[in-house]
C-alpha atoms as a PDB file:
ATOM      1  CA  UNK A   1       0.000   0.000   0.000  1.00  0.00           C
ATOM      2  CA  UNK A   2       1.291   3.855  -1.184  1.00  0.00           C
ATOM      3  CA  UNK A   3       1.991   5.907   1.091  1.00  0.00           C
ATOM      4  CA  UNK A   4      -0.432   8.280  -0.562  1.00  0.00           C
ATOM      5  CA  UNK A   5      -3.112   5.378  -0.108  1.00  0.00           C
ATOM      6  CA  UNK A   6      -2.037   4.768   3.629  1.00  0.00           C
ATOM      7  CA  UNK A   7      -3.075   8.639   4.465  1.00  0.00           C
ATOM      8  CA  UNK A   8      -6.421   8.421   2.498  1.00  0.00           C
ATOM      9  CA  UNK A   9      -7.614   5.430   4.297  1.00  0.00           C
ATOM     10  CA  UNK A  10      -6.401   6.444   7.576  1.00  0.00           C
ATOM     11  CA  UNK A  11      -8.008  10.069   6.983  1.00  0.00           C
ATOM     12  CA  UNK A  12     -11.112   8.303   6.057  1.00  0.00           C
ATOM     13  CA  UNK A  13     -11.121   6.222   9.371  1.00  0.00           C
ATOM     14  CA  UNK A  14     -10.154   8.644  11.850  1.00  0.00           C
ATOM     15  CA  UNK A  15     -13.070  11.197  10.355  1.00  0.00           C
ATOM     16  CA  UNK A  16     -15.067  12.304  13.089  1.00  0.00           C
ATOM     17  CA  UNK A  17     -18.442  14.338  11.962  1.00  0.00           C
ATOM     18  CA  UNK A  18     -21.598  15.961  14.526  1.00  0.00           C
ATOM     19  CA  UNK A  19     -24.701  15.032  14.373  1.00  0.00           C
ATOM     20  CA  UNK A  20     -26.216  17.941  12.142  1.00  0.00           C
ATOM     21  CA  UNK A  21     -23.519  16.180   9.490  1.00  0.00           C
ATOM     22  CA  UNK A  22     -24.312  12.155   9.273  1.00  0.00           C
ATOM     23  CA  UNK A  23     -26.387  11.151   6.317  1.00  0.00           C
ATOM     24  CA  UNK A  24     -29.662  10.284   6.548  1.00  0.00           C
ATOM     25  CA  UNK A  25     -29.034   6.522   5.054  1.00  0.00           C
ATOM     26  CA  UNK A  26     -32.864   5.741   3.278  1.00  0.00           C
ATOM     27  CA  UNK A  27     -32.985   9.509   2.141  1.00  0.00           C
ATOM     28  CA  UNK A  28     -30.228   9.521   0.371  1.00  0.00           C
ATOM     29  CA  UNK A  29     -30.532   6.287  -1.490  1.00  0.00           C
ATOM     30  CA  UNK A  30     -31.553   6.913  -5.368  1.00  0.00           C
ATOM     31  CA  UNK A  31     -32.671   4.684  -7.979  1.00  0.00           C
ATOM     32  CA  UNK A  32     -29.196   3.559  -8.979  1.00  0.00           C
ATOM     33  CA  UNK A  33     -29.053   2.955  -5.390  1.00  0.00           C
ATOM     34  CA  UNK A  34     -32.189   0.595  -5.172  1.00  0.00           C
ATOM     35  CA  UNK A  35     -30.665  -1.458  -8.433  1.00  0.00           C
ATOM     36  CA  UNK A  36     -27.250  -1.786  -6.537  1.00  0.00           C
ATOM     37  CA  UNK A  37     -29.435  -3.262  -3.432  1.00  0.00           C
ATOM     38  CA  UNK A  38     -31.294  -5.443  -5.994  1.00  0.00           C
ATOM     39  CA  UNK A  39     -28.041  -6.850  -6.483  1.00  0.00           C
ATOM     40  CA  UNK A  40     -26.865  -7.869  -3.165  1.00  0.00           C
ATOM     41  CA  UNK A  41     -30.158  -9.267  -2.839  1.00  0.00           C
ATOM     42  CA  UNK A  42     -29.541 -11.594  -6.261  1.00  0.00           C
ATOM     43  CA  UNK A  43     -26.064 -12.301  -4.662  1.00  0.00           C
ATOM     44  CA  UNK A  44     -27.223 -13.684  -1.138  1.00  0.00           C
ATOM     45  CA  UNK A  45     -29.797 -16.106  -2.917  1.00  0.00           C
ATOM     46  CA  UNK A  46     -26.847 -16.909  -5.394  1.00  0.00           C
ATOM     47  CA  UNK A  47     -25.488 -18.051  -1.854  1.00  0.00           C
ATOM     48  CA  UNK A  48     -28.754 -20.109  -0.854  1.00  0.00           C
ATOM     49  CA  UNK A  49     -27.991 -21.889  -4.088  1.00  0.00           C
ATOM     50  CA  UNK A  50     -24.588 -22.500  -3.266  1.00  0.00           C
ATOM     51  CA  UNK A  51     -25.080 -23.841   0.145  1.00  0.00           C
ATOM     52  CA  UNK A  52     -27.987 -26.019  -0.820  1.00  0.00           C
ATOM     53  CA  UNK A  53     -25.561 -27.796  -3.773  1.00  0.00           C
ATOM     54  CA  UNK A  54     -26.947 -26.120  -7.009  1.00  0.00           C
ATOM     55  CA  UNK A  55     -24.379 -24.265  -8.414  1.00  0.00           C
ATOM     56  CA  UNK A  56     -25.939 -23.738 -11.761  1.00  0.00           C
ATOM     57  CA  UNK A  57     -28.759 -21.862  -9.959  1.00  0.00           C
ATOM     58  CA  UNK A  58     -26.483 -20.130  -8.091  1.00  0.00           C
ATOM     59  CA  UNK A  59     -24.058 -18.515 -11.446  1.00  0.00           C
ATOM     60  CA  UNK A  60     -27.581 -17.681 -13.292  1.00  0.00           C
ATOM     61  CA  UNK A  61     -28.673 -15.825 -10.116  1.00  0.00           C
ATOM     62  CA  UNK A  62     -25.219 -14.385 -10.046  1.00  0.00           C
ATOM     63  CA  UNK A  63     -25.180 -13.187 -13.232  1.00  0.00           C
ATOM     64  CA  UNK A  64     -28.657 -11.216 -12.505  1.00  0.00           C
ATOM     65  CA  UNK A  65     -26.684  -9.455  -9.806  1.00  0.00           C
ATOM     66  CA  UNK A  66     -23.976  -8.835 -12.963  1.00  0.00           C
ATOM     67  CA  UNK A  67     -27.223  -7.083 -15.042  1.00  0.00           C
ATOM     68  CA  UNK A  68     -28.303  -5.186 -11.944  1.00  0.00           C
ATOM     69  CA  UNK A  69     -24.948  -3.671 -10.790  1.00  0.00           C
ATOM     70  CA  UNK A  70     -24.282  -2.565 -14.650  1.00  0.00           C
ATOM     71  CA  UNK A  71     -27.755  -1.137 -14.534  1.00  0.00           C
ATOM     72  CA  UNK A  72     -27.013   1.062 -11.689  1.00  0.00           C
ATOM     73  CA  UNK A  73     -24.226   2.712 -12.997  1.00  0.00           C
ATOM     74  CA  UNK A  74     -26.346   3.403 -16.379  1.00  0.00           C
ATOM     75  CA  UNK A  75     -29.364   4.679 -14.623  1.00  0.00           C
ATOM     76  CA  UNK A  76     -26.801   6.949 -12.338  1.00  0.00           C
ATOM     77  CA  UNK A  77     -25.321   8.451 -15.646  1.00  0.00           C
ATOM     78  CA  UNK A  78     -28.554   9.174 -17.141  1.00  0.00           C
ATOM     79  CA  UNK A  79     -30.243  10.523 -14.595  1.00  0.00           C
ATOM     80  CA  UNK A  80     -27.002  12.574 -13.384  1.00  0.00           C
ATOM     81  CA  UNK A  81     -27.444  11.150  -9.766  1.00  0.00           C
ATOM     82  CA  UNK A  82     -23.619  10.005  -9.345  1.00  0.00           C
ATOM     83  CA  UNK A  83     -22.526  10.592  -5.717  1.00  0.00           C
ATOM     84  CA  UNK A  84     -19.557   9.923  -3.576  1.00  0.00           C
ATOM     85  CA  UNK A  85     -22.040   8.184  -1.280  1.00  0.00           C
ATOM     86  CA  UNK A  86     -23.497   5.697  -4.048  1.00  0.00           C
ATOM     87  CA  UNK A  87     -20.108   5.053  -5.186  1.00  0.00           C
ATOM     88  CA  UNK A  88     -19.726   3.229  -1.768  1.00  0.00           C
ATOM     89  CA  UNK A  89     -22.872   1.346  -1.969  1.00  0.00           C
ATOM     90  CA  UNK A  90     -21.539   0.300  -5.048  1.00  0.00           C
ATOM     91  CA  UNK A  91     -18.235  -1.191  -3.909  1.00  0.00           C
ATOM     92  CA  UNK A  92     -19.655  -2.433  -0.499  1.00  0.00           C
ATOM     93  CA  UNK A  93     -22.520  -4.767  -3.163  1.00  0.00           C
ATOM     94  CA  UNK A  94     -19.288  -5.422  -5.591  1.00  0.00           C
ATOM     95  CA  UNK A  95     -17.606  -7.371  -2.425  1.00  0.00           C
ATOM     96  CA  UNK A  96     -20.900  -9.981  -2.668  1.00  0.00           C
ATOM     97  CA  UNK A  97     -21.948 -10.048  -6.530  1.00  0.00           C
ATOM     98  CA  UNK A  98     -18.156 -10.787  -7.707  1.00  0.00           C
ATOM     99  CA  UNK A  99     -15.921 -12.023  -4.820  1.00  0.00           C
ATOM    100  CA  UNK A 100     -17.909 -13.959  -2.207  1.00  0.00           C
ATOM    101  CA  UNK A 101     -20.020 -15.306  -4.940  1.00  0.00           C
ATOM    102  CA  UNK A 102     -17.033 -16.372  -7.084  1.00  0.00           C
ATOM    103  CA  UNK A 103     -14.903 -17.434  -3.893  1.00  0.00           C
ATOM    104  CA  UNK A 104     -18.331 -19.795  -3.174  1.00  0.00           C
ATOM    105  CA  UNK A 105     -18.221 -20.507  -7.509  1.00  0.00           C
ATOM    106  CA  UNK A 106     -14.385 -22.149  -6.529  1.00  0.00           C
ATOM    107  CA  UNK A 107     -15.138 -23.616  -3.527  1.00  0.00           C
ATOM    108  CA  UNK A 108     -18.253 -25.790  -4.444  1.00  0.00           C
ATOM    109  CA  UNK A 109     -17.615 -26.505  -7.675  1.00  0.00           C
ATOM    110  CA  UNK A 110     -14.289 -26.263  -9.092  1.00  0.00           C
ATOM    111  CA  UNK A 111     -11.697 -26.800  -6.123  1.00  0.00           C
ATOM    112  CA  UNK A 112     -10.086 -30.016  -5.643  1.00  0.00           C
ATOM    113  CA  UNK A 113      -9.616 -30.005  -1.821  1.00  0.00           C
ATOM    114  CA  UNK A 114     -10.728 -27.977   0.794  1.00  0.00           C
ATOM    115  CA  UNK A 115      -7.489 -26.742   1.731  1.00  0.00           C
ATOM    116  CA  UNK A 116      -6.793 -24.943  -1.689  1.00  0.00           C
ATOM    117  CA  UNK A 117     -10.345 -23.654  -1.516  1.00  0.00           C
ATOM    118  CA  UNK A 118      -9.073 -21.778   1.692  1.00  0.00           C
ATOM    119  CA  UNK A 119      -6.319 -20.622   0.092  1.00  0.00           C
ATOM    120  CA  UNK A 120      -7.516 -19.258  -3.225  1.00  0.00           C
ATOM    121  CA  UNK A 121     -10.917 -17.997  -1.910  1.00  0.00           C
ATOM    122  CA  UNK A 122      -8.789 -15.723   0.416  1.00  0.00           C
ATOM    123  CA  UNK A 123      -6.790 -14.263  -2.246  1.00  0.00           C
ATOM    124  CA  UNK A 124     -10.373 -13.834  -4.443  1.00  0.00           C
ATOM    125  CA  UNK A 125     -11.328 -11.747  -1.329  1.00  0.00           C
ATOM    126  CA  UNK A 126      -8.050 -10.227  -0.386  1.00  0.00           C
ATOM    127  CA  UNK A 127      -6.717  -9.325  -3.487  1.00  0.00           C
ATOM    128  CA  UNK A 128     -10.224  -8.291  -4.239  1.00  0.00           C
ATOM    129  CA  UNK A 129     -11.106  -6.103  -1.332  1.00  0.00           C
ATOM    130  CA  UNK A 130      -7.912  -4.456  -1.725  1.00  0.00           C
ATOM    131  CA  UNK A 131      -8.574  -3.544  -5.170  1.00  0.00           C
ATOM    132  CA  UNK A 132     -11.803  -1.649  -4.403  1.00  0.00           C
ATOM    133  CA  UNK A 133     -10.352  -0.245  -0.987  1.00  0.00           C
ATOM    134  CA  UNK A 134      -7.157   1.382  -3.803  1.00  0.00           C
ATOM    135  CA  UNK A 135      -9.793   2.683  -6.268  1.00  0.00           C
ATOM    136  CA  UNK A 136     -12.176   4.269  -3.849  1.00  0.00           C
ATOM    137  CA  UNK A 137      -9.258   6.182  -2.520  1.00  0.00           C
ATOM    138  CA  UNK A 138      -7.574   6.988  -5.714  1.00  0.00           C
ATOM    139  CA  UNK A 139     -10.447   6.874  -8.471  1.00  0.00           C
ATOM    140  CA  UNK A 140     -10.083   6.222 -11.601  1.00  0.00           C
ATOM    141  CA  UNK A 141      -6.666   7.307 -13.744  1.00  0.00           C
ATOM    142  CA  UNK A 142      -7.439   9.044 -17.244  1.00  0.00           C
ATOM    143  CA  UNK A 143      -5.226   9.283 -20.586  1.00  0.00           C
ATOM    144  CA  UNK A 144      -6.189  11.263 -23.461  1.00  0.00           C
ATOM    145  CA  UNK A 145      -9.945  11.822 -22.118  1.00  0.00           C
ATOM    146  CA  UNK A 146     -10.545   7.779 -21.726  1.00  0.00           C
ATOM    147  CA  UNK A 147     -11.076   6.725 -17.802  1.00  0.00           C
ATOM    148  CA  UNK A 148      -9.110   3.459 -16.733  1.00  0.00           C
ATOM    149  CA  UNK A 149      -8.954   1.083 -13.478  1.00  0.00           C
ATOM    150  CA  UNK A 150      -5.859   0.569 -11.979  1.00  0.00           C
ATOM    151  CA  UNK A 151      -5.144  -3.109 -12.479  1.00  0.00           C
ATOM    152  CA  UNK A 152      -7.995  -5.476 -13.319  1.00  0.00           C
ATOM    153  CA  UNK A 153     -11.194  -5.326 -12.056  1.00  0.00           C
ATOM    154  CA  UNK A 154     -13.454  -7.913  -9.713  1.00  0.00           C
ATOM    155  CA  UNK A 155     -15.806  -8.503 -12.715  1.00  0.00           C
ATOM    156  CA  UNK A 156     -12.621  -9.647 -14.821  1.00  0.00           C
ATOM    157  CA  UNK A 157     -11.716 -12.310 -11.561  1.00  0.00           C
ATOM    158  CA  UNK A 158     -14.976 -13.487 -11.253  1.00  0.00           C
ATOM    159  CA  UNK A 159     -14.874 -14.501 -14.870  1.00  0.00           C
ATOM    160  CA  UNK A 160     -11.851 -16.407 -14.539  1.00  0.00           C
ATOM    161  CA  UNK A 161     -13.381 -18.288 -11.868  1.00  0.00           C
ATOM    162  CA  UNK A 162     -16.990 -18.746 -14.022  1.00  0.00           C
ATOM    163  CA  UNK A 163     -14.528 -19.741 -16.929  1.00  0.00           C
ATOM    164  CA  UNK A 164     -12.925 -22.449 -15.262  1.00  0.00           C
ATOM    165  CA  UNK A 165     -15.954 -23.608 -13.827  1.00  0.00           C
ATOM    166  CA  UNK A 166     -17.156 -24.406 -17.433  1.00  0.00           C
ATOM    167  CA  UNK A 167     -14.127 -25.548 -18.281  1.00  0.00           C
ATOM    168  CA  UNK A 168     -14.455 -28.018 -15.543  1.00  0.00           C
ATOM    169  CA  UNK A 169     -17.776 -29.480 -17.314  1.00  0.00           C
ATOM    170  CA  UNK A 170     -16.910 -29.030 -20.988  1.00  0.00           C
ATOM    171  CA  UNK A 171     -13.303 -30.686 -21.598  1.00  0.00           C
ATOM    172  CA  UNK A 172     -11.882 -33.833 -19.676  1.00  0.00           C
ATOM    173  CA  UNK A 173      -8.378 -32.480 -19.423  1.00  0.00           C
ATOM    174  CA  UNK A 174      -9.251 -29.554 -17.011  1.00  0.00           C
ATOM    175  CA  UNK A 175      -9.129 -30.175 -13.628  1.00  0.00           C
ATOM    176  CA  UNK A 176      -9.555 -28.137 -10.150  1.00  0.00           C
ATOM    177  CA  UNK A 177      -5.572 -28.346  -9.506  1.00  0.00           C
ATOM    178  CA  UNK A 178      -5.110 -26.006 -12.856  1.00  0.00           C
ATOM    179  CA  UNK A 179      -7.833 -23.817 -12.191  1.00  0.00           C
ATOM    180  CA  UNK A 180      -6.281 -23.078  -9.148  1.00  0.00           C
ATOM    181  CA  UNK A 181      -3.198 -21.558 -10.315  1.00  0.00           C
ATOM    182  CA  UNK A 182      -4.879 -19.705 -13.060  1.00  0.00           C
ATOM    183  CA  UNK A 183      -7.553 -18.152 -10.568  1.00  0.00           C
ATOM    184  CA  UNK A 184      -4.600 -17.437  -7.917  1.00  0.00           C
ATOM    185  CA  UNK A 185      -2.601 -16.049 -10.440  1.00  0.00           C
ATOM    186  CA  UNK A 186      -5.117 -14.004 -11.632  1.00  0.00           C
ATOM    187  CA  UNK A 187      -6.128 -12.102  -8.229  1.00  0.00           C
ATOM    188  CA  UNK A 188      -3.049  -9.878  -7.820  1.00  0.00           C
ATOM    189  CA  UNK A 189      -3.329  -8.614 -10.900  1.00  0.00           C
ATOM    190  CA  UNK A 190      -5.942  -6.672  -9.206  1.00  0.00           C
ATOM    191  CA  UNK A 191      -3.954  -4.273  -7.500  1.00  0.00           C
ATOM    192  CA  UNK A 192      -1.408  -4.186 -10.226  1.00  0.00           C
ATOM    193  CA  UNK A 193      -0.562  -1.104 -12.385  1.00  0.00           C
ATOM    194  CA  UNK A 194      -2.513  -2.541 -15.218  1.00  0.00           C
ATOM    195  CA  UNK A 195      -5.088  -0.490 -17.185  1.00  0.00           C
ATOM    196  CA  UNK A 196      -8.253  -1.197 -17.737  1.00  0.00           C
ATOM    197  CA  UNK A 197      -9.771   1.227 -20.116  1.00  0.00           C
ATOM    198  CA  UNK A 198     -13.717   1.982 -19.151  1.00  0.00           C
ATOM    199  CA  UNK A 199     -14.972   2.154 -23.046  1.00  0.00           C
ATOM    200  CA  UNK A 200     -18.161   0.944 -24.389  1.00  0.00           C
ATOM    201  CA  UNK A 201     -16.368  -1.761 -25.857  1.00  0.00           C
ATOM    202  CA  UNK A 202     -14.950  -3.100 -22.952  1.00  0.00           C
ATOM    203  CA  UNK A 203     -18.636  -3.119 -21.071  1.00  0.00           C
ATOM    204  CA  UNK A 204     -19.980  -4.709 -24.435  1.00  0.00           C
ATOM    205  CA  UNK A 205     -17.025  -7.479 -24.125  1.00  0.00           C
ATOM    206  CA  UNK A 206     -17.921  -8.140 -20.643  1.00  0.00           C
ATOM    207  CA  UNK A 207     -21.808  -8.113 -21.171  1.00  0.00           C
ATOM    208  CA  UNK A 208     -20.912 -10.360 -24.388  1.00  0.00           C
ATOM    209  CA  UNK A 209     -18.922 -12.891 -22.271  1.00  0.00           C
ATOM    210  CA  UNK A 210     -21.308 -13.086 -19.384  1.00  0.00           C
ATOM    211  CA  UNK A 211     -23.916 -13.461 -21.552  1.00  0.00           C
ATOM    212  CA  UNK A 212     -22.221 -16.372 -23.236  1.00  0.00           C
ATOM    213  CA  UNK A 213     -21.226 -18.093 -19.945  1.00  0.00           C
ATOM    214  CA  UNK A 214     -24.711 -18.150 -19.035  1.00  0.00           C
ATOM    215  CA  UNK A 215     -26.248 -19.888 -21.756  1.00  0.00           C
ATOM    216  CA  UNK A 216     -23.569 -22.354 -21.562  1.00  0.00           C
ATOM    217  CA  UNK A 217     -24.681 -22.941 -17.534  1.00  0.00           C
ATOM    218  CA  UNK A 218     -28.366 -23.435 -18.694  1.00  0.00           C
ATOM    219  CA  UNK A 219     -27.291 -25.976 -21.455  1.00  0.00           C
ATOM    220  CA  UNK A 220     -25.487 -27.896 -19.126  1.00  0.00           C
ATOM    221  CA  UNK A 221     -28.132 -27.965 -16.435  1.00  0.00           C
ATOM    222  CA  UNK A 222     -30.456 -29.097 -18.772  1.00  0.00           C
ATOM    223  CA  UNK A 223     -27.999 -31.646 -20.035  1.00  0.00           C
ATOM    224  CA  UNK A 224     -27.205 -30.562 -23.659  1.00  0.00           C
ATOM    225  CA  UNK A 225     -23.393 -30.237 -22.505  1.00  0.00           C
END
């Protein structure tokens, strides 16, 4: 952690306010607000699913929480209702609809033993948490008018893990042990230096793949794969 980031976190926690200054919580929320609640709640039943052993159920409910938290952001633009307070709804719901859920993804269906499932579903979350923690602090970094993440983003983990999940049903020669190191090696690349360039064409990409990955889940679970 930057020094820089170290000050801005530590500023953050040791702010004091009266109480003519806290935010009134349910006034404040907006409609991009409401989607981003809608989904945390599509990410805890994504759990359910998980704990009761469907994990088909449990990616297509995850990937409604995916639709929902890109809503949010598109219904905050057009309705110019952006706020520094929404922005940390946002992040708190990305913790639930891409790590825990994709930590759970690994653990009940990919990983070969529970001890790896320990160890790569705390980097997921570390790694993960981390990364939000560095861009709430620092934003977003900007080059010739086009806004980028520093290093890559939960959604992009949470695909590796969805990836190698269907990789795990599709071909014989894949195998928890190798999704394992490709997951763990993907999850510091979160609070790398890498850029990830907000453009349409990166949300259409991601939309595109999700969208993809899901009709592959609902072919398998109805046993056409």
């Amino acid at each position: 952690m930057t020094d820089r980031l170290r000050t801005t976190v530590r500023d953050v926690i040791d702010r004091r306010v009266g109480a003519n200054e806290r935010t009134s919580v349910l006034a404040s929320l907006t409609g991009a607000d409401l989607l981003s609640l809608g989904a945390l709640f599509l990410a805890w039943t994504s759990v359910l699913a998980f704990l009761r052993g469907a994990p088909n159920h449990a990616v297509l409910l995850m990937f409604g929480g995916y639709a929902l938290d890109k809503l949010d952001g598109a219904y905050a633009r057009w309705r110019g209702v952006s706020s520094p307070f929404g922005r940390q709804i946002d992040s708190f719901i990305d913790v639930f609809v891409y790590l825990v859920t994709g930590a759970l993804l690994f653990h009940y269906a990919v990983s070969p033993h529970p001890v790896v499932s320990a160890v790569v579903g705390f980097l997921v979350l570390a790694f993960g948490g981390l990364r939000l923690v560095r861009h709430n602090a620092e934003g977003f970094g900007d080059e010739s008018g086009t806004s980028y993440y520093h290093g890559t983003t939960v959604v992009h983990t949470n695909l590796v893990v969805v990836v190698s999940y269907l990789l795990l049903q599709l071909l014989p020669f894949w195998n928890g042990w190798a999704a394992a190191v490709v997951v763990a090696l993907a999850c510091p690349l979160m609070i790398s230096d890498y850029r990830s360039y907000k453009t349409q064409a990166s949300h259409a990409l991601a939309g595109g793949a999700a969208l993809l990955a899901a009709v592959l889940v609902v072919l398998i679970e109805l046993g056409y794969l």
